[in-house]
N, C-alpha and C. Protein backbone atom coordinates (compact mmCIF):
# COMPACT_ATOMS: atom_id res chain seq x y z
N UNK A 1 -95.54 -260.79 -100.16
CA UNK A 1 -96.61 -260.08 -99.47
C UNK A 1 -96.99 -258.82 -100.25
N UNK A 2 -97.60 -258.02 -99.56
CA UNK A 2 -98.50 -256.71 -100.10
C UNK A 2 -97.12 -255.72 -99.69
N UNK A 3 -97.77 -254.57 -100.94
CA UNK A 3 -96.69 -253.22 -100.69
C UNK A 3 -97.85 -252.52 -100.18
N UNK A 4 -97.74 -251.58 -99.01
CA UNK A 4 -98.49 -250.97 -98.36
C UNK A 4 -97.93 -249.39 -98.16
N UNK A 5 -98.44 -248.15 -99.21
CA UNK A 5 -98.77 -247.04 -99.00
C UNK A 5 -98.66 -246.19 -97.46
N UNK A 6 -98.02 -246.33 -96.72
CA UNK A 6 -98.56 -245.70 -95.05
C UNK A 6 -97.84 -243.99 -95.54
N UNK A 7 -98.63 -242.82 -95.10
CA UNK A 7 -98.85 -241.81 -94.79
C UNK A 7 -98.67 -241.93 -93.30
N UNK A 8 -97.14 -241.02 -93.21
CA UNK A 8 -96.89 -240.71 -91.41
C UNK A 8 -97.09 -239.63 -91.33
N UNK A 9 -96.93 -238.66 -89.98
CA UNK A 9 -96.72 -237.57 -89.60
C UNK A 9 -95.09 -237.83 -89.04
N UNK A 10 -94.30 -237.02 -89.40
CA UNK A 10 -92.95 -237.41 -89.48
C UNK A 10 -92.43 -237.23 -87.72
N UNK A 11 -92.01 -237.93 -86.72
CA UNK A 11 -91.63 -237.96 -85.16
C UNK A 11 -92.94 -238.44 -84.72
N UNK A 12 -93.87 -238.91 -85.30
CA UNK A 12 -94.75 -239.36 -84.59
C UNK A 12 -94.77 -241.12 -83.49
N UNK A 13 -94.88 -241.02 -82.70
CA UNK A 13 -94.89 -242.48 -81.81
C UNK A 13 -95.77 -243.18 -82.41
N UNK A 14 -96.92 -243.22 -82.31
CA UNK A 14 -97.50 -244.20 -82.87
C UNK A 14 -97.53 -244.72 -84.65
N UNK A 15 -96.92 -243.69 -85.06
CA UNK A 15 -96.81 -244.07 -86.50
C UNK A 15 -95.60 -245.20 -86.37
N UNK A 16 -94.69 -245.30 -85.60
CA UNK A 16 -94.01 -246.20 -85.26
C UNK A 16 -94.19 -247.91 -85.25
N UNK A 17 -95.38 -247.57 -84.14
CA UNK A 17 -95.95 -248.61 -83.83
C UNK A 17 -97.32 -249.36 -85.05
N UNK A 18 -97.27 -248.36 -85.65
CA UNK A 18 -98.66 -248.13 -86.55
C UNK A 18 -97.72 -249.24 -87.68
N UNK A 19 -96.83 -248.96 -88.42
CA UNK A 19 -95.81 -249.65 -89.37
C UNK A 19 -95.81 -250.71 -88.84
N UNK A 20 -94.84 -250.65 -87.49
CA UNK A 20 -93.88 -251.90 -87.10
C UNK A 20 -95.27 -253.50 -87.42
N UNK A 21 -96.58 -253.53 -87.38
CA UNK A 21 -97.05 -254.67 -87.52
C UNK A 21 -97.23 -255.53 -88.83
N UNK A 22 -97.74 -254.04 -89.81
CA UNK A 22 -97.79 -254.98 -91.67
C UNK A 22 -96.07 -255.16 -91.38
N UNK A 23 -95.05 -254.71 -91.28
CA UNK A 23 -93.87 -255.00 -91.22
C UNK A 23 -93.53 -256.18 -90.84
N UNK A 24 -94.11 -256.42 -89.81
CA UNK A 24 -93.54 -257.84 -89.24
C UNK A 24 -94.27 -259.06 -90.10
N UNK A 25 -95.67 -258.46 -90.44
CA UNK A 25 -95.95 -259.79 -91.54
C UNK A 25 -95.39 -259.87 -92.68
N UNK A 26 -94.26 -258.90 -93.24
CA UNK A 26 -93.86 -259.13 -94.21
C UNK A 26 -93.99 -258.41 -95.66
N UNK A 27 -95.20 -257.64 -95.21
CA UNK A 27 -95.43 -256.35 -96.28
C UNK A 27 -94.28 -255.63 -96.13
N UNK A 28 -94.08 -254.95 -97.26
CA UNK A 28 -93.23 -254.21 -97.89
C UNK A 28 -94.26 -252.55 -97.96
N UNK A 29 -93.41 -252.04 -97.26
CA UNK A 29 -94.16 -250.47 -96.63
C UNK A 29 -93.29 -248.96 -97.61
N UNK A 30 -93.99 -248.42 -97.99
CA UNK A 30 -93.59 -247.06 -99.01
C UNK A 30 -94.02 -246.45 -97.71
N UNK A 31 -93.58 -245.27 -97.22
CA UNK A 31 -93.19 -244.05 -96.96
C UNK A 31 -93.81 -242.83 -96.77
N UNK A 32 -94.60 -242.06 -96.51
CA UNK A 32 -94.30 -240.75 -96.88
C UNK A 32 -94.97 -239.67 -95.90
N UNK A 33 -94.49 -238.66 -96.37
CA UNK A 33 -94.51 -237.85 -95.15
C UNK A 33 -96.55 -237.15 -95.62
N UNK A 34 -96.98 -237.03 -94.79
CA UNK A 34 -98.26 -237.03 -94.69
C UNK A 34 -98.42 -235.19 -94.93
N UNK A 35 -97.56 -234.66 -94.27
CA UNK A 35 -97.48 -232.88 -94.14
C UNK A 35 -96.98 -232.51 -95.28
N UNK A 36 -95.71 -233.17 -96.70
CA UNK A 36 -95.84 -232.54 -97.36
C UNK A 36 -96.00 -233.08 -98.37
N UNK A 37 -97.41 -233.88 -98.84
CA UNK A 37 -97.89 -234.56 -100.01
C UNK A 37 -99.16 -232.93 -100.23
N UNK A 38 -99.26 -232.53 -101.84
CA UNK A 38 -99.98 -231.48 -102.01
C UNK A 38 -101.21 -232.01 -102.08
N UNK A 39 -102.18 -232.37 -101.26
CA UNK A 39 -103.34 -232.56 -101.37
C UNK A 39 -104.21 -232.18 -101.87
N UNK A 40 -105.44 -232.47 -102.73
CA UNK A 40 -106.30 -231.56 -103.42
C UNK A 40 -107.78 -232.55 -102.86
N UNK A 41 -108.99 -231.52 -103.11
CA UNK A 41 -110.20 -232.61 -102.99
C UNK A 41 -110.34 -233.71 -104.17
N UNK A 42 -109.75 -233.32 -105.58
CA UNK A 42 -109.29 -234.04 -106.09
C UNK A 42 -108.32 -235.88 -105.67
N UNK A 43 -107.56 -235.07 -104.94
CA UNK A 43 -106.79 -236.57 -104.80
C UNK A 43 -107.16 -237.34 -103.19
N UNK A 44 -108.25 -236.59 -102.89
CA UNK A 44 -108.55 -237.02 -101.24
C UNK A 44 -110.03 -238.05 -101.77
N UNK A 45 -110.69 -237.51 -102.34
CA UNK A 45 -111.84 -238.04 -102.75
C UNK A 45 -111.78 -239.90 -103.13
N UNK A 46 -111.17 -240.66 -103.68
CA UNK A 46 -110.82 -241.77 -103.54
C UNK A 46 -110.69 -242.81 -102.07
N UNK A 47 -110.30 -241.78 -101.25
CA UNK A 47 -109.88 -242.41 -99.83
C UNK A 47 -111.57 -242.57 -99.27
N UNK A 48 -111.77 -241.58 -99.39
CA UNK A 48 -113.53 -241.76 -98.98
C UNK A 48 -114.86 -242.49 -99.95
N UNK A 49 -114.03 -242.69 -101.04
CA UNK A 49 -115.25 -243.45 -101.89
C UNK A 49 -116.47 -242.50 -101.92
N UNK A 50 -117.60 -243.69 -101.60
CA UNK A 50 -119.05 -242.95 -101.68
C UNK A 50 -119.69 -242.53 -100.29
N UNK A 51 -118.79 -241.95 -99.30
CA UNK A 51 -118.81 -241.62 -98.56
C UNK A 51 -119.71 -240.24 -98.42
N UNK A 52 -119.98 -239.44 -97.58
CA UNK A 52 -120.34 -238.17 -97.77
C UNK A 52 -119.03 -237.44 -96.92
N UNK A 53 -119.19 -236.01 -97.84
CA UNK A 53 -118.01 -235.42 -97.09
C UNK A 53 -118.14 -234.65 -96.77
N UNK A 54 -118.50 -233.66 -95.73
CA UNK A 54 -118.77 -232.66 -95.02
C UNK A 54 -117.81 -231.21 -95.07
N UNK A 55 -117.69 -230.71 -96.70
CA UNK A 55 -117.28 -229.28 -96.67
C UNK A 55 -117.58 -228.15 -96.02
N UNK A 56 -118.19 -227.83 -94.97
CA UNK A 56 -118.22 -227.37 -94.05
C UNK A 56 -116.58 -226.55 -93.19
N UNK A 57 -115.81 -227.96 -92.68
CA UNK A 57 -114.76 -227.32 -92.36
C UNK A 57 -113.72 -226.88 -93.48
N UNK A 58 -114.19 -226.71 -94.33
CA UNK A 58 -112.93 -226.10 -95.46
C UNK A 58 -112.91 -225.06 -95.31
């Protein structure tokens, strides 16, 4: 199966539930804690593609 990237918030419930399903099909799940990956607009920009992004709240 697929290795799947998931970004948690670490004690979160539904991140729980959020995993437990690619899991059960058999993907193979990496980890990581969502609060302390150093984010930049740099490395966020990919997730949104050609999206528009509203710098505003920065």
């Amino acid at each position: 199966m697929s290795s799947v990237l998931f970004y948690e918030k670490p004690g979160c419930l539904s991140n729980v539930r959020q995993k437990a399903l690619p899991a059960s099909l058999g993907h193979r799940l990496t980890v990581r804690d969502l609060l302390a990956e150093p984010w930049t607009a740099e490395r966020l920009r990919p997730f949104f593609a050609d999206l528009p992004v509203d710098g505003a709240a920065a």
